[in-house]
Protein backbone atom coordinates (compact mmCIF):
# COMPACT_ATOMS: atom_id res chain seq x y z
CA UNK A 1 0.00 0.00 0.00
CA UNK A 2 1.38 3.42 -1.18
CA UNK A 3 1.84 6.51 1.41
CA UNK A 4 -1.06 8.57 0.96
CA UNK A 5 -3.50 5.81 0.64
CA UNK A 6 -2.74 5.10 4.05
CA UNK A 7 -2.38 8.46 5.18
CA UNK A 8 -6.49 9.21 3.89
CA UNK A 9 -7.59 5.71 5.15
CA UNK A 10 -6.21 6.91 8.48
CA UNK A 11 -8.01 10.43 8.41
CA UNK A 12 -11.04 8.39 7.55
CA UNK A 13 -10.73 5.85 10.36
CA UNK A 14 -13.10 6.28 13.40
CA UNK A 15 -11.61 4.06 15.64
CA UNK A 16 -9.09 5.11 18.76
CA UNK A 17 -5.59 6.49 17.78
CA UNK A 18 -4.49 4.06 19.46
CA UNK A 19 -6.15 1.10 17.60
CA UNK A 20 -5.44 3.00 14.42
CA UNK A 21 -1.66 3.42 15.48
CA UNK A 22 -0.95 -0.35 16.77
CA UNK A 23 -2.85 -1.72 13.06
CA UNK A 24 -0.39 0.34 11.01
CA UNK A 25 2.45 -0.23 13.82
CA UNK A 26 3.35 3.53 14.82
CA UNK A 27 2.94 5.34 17.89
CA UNK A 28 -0.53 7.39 18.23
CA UNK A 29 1.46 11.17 18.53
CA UNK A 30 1.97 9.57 14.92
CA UNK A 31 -1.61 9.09 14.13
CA UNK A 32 -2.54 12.66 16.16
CA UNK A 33 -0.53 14.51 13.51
CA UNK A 34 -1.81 12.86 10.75
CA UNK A 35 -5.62 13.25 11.57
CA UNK A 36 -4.52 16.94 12.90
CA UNK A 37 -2.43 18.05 9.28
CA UNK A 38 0.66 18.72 11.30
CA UNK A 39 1.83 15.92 8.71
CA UNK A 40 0.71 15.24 5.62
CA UNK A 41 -0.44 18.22 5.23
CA UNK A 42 -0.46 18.65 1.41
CA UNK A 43 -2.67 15.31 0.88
């Protein structure tokens, strides 16, 4: 799976950060900033 796919299936997600962070193995700070646009920001 590419990048951004994952990166829009994430800000898509309703589930915990934390259950979204241990599925794609990062930490949910990691998951924060993507839902957030501190990363990613451009997608």
């Amino acid at each position: 799976m590419k990048r951004p796919e994952q990166v829009l299936r994430i800000r898509a997600d309703n589930r915990t950060l934390v259950a979204i962070g241990k599925e794609y193995g990062v930490a949910m700070t990691t998951i924060s900033a993507i839902k957030n646009r501190n990363t990613w920001a451009h997608l």
